[in-house]
C-alpha atoms as a PDB file:
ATOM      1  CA  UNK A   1      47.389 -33.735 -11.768  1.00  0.00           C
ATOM      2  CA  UNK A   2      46.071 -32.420 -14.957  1.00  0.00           C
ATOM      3  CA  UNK A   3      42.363 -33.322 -14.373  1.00  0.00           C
ATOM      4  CA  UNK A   4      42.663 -31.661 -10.857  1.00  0.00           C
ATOM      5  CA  UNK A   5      44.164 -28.206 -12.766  1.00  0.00           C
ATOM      6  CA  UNK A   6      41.201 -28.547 -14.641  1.00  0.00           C
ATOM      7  CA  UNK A   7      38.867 -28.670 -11.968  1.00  0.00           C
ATOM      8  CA  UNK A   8      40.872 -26.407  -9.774  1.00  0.00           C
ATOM      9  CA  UNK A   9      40.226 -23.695 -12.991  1.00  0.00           C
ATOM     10  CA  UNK A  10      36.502 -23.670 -12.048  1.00  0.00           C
ATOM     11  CA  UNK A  11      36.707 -23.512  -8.769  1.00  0.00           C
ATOM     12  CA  UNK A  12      39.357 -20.748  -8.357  1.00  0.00           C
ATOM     13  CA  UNK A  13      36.959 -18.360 -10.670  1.00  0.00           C
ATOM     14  CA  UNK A  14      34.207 -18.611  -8.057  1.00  0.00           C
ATOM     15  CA  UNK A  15      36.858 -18.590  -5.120  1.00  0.00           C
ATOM     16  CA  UNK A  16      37.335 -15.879  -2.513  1.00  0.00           C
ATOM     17  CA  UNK A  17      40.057 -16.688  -1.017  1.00  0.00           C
ATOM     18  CA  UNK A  18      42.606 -19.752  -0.483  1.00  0.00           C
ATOM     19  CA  UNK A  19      41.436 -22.970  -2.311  1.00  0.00           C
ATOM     20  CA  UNK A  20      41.851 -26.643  -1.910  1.00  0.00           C
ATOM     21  CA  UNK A  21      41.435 -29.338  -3.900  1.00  0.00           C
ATOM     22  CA  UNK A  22      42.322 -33.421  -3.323  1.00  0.00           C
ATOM     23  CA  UNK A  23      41.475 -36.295  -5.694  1.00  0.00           C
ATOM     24  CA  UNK A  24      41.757 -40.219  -4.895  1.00  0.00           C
ATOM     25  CA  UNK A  25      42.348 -42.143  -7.877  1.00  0.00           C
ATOM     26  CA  UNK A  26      44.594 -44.170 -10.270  1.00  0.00           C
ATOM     27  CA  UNK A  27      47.856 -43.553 -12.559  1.00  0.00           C
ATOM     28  CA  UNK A  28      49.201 -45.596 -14.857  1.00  0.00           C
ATOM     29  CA  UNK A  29      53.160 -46.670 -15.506  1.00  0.00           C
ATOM     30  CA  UNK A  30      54.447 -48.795 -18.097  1.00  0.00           C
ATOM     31  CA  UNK A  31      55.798 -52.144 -15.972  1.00  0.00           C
ATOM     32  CA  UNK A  32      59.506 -52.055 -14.362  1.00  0.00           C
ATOM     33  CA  UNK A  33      59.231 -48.807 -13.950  1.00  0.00           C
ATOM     34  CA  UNK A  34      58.615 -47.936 -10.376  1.00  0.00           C
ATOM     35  CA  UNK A  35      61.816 -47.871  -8.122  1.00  0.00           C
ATOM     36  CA  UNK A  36      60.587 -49.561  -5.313  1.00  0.00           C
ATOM     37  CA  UNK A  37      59.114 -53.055  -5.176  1.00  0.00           C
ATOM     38  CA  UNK A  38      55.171 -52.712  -4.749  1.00  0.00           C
ATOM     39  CA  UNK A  39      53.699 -55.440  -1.713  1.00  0.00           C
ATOM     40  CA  UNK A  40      51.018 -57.777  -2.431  1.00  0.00           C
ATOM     41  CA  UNK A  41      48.590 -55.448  -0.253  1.00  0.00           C
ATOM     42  CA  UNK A  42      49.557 -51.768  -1.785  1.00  0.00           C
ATOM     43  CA  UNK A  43      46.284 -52.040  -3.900  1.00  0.00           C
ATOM     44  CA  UNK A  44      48.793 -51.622  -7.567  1.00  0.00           C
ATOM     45  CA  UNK A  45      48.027 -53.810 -10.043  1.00  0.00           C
ATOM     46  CA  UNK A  46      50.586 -55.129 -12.787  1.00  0.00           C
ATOM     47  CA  UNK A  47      49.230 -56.825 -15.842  1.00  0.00           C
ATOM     48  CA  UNK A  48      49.486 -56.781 -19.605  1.00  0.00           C
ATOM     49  CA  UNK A  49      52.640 -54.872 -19.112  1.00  0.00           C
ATOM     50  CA  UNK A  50      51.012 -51.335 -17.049  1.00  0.00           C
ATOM     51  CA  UNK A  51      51.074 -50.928 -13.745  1.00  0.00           C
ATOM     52  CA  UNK A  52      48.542 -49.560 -11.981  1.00  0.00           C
ATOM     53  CA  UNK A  53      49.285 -47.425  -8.858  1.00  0.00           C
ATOM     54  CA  UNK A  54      46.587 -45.749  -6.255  1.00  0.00           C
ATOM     55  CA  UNK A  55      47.633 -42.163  -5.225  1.00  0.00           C
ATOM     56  CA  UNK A  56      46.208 -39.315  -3.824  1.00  0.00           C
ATOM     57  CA  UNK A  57      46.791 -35.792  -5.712  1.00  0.00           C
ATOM     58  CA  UNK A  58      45.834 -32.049  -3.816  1.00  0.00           C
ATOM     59  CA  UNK A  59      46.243 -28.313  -4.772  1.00  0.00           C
ATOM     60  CA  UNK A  60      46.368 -25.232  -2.642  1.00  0.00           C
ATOM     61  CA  UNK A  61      45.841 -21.924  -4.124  1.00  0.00           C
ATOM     62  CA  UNK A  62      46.330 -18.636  -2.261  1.00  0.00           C
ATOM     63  CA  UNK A  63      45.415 -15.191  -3.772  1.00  0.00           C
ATOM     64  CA  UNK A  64      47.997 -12.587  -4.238  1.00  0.00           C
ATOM     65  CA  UNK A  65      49.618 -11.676  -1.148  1.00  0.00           C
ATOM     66  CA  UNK A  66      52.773  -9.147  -1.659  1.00  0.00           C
ATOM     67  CA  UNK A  67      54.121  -9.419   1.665  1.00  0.00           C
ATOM     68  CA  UNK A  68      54.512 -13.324   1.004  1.00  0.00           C
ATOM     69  CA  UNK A  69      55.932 -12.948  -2.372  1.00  0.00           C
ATOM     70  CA  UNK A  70      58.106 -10.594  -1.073  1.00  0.00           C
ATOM     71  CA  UNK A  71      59.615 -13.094   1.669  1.00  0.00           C
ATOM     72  CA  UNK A  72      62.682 -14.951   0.843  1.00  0.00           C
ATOM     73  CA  UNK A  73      60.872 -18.091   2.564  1.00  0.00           C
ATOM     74  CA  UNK A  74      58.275 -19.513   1.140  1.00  0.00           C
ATOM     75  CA  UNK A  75      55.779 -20.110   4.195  1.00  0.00           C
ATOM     76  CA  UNK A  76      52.660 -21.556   1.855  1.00  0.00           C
ATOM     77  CA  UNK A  77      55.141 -24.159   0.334  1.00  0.00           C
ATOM     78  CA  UNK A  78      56.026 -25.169   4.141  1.00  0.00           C
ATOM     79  CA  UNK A  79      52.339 -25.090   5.071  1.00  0.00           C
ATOM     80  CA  UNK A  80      51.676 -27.515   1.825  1.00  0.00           C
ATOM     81  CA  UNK A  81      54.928 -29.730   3.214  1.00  0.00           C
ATOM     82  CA  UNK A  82      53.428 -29.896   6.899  1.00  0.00           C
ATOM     83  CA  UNK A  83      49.812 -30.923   5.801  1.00  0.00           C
ATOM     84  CA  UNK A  84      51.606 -33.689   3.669  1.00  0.00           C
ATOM     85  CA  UNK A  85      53.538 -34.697   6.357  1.00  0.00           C
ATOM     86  CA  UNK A  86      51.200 -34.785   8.900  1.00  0.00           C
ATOM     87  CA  UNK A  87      49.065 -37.206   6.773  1.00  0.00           C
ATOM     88  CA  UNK A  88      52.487 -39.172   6.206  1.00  0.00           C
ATOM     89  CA  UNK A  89      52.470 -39.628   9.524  1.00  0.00           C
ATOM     90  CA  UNK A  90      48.700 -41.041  10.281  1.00  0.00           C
ATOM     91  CA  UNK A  91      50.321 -44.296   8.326  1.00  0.00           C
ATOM     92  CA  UNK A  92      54.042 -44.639   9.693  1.00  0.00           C
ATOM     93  CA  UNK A  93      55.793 -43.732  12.119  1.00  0.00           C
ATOM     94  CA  UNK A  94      59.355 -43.361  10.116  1.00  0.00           C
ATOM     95  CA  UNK A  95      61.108 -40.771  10.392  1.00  0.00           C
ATOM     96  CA  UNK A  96      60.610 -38.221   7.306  1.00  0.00           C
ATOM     97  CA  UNK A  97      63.292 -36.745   5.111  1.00  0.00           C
ATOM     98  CA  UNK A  98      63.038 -33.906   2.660  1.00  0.00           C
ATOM     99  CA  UNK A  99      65.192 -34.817  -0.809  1.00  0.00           C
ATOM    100  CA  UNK A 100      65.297 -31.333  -3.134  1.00  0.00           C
ATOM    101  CA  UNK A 101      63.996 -32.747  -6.618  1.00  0.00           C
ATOM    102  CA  UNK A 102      63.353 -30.739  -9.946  1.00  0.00           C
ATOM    103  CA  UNK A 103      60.607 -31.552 -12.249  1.00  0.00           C
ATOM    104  CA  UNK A 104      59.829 -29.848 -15.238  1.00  0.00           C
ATOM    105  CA  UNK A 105      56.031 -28.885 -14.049  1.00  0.00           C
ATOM    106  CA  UNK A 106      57.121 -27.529 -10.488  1.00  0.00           C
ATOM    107  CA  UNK A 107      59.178 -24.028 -10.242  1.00  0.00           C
ATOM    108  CA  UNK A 108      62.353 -24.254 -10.273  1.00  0.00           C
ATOM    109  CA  UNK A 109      64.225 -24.453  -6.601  1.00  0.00           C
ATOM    110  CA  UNK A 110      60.711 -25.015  -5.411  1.00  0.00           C
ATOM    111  CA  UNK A 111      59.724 -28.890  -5.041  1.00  0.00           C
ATOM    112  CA  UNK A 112      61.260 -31.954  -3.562  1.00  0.00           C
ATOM    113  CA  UNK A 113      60.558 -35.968  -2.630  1.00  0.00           C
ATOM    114  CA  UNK A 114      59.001 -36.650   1.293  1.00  0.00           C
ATOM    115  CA  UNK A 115      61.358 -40.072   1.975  1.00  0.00           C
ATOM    116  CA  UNK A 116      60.360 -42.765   4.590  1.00  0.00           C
ATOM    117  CA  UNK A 117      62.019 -46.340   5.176  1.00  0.00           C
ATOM    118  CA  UNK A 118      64.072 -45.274   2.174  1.00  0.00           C
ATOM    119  CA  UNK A 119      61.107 -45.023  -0.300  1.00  0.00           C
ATOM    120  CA  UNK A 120      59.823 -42.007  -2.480  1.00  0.00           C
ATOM    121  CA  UNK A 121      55.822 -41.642  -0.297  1.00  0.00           C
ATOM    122  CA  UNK A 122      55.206 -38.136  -1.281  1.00  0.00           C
ATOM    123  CA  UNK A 123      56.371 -35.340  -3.530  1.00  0.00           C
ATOM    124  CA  UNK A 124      55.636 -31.529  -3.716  1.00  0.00           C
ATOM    125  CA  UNK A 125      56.253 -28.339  -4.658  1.00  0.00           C
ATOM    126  CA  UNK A 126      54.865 -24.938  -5.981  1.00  0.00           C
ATOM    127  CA  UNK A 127      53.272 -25.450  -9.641  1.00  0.00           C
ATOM    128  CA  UNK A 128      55.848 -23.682 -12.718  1.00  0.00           C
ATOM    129  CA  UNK A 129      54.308 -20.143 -13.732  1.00  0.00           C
ATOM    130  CA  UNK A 130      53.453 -21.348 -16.876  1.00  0.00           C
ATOM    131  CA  UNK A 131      51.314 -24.639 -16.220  1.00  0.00           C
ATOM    132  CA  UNK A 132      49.854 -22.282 -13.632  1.00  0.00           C
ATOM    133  CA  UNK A 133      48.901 -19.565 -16.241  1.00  0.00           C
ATOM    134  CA  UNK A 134      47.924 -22.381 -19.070  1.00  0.00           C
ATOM    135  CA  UNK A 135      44.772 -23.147 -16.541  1.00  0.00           C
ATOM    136  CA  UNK A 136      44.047 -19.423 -15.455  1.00  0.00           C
ATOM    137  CA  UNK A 137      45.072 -20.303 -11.375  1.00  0.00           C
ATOM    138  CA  UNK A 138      47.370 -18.093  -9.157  1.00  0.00           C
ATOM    139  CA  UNK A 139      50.966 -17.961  -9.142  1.00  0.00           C
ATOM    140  CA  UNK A 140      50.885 -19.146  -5.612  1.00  0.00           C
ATOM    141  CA  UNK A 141      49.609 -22.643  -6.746  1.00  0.00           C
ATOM    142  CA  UNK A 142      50.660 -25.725  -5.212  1.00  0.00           C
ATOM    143  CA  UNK A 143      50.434 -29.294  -5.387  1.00  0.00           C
ATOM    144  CA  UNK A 144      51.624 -32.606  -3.852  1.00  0.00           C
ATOM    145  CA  UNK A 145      50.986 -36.230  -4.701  1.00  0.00           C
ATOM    146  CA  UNK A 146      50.956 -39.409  -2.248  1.00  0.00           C
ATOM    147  CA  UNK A 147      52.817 -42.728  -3.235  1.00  0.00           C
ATOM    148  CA  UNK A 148      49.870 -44.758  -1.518  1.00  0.00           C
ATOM    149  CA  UNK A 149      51.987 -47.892  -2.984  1.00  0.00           C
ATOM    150  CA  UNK A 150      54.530 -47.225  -0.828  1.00  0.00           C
ATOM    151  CA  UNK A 151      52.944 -46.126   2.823  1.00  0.00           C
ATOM    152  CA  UNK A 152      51.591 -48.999   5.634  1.00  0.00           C
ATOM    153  CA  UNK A 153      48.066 -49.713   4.606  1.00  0.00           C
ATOM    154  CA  UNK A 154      47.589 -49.689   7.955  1.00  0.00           C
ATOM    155  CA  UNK A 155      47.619 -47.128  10.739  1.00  0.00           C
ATOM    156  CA  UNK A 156      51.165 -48.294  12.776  1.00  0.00           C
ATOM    157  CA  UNK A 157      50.097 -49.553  16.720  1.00  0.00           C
ATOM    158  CA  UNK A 158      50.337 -47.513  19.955  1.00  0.00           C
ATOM    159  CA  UNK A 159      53.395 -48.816  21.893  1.00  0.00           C
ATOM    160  CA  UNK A 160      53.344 -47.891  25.549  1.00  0.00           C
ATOM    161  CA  UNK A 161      55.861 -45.119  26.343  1.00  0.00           C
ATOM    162  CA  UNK A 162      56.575 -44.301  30.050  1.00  0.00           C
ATOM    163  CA  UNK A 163      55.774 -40.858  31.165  1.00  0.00           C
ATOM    164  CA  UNK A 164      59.467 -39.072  31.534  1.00  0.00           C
ATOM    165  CA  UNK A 165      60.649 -38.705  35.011  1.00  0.00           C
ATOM    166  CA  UNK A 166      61.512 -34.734  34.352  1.00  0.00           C
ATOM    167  CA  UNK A 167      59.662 -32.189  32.929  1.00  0.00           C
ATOM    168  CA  UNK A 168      60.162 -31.290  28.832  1.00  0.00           C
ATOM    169  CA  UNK A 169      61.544 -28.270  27.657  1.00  0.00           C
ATOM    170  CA  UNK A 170      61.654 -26.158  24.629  1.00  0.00           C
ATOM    171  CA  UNK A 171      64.648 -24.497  23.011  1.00  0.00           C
ATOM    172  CA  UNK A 172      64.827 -21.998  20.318  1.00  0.00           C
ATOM    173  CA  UNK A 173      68.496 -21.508  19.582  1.00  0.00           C
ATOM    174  CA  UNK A 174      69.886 -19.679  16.254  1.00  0.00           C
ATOM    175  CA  UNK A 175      72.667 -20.573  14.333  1.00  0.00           C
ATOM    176  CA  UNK A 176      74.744 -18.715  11.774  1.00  0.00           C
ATOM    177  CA  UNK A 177      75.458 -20.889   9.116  1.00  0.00           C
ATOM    178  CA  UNK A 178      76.601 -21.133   5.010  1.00  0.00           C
ATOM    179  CA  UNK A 179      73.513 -20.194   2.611  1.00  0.00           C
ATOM    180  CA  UNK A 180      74.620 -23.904   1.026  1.00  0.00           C
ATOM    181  CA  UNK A 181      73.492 -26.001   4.002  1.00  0.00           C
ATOM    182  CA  UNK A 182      70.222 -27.429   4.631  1.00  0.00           C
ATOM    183  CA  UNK A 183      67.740 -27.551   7.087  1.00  0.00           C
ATOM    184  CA  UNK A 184      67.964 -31.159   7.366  1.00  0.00           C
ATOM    185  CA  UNK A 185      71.970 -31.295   7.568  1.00  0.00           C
ATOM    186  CA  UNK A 186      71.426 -28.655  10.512  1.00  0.00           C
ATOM    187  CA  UNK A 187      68.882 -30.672  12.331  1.00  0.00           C
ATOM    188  CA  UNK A 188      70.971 -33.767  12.038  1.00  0.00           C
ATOM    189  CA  UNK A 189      73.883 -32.621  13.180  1.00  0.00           C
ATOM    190  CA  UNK A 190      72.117 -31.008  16.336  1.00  0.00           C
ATOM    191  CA  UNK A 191      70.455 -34.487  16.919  1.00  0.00           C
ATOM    192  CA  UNK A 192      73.650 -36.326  17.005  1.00  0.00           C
ATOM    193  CA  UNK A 193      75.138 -33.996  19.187  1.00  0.00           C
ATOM    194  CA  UNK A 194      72.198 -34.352  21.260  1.00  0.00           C
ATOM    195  CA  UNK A 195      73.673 -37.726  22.920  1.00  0.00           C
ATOM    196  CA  UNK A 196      69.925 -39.044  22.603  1.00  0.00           C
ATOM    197  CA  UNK A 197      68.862 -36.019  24.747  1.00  0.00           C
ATOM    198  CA  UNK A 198      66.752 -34.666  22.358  1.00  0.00           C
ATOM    199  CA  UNK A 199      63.513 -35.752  21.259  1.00  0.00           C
ATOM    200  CA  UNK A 200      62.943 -33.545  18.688  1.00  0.00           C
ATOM    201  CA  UNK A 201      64.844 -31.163  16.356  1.00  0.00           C
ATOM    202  CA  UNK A 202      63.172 -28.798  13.690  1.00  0.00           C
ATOM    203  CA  UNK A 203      64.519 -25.633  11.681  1.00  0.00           C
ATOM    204  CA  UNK A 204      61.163 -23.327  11.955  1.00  0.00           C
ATOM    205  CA  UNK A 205      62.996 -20.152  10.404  1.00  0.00           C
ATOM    206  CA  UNK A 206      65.497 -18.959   8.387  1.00  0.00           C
ATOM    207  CA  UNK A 207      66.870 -15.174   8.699  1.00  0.00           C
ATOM    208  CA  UNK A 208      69.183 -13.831   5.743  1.00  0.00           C
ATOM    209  CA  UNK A 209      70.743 -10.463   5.761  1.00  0.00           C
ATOM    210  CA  UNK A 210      72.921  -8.161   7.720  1.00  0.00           C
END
């Protein structure tokens, strides 16, 4: 991350309008210290007591927008979650859950762990004000990182699906609910009460006032 702030400071200065930036490359973790056991075929390396872990790294940058800093939903931290997801998804076809997670170089309330098979494949969130001054980029300055150690290295096979005997449909429904539960908690709960009627259940809004 800090080598792409530094080359995200160039670029921004001779930017007009939204930015983005992605990097391929290498980090390095004292040994024993991941949480997940790393396969044979992840491309990490462990010797001499480092491991060494492949991972891909992007920013997004917007320019000042007072309508979106205004809304109580962050839309350009969702639009940094879907692109993450969607790439998530080229490699496996597990179902993805969002874990809120703080780190001291994210904002506050604003960044969380991407969680497939029960392993950590992706965090994000919307770069801290001050790391995001420090290099001279926008407060609306976002990043994400891929745990390429713990995706499929391979793209998961096409299995035949039948084509449904009734047409789909589309729902929108809203639902009035404490400010302390979570998009994920809602969508659960409407998938369970589905009775495997449902293929699909997203929150795609949130609405707060009187």
């Amino acid at each position: 991350l800090p080598g792409l702030l530094t080359v995200a400071t160039r670029s921004w200065e001779r930017a007009a309008g939204t930015v983005r930036l992605f990097e391929c490359g290498h980090i390095f973790r004292p040994s024993g210290t991941v949480e997940n056991t790393v396969s044979s075929d992840s491309g990490a390396y462990d010797e001499n007591g480092v491991l060494e872990l492949p991972s891909i790294c992007g920013l997004a940058m917007f320019p000042a927008d007072a309508a979106a800093d205004a809304n109580p939903v962050d839309r350009r931290l969702l639009q940094v979650k879907g692109d993450v997801e969607r790439a998530i998804a080229a490699l496996s076809e597990a179902r993805i859950v969002t874990e809120p997670e703080a780190r001291e170089y994210f904002h506050p309330g604003a960044s969380a762990n991407l969680i497939a098979d029960g392993r950590t494949v992706a965090k994000f969130g919307r770069v801290h004000p001050g790391l995001a001054r420090a290099y001279d980029l926008p407060s609306a300055t976002y990043a994400f990182m891929l745990y390429l150690e713990n995706l499929p290295q391979r793209r998961p096979i096409a299995k035949f699906v039948p084509l449904p005997k009734f047409p789909g449909t589309n729902r929108d429904i809203a639902v009035v609910v404490d400010e302390n539960v979570s998009a994920r908690d809602l969508a659960e709960a409407a998938t369970a009460d589905g009775q495997g009627l449902l293929e699909r259940v997203a929150a795609f809004d949130e609405y707060r006032g009187a």
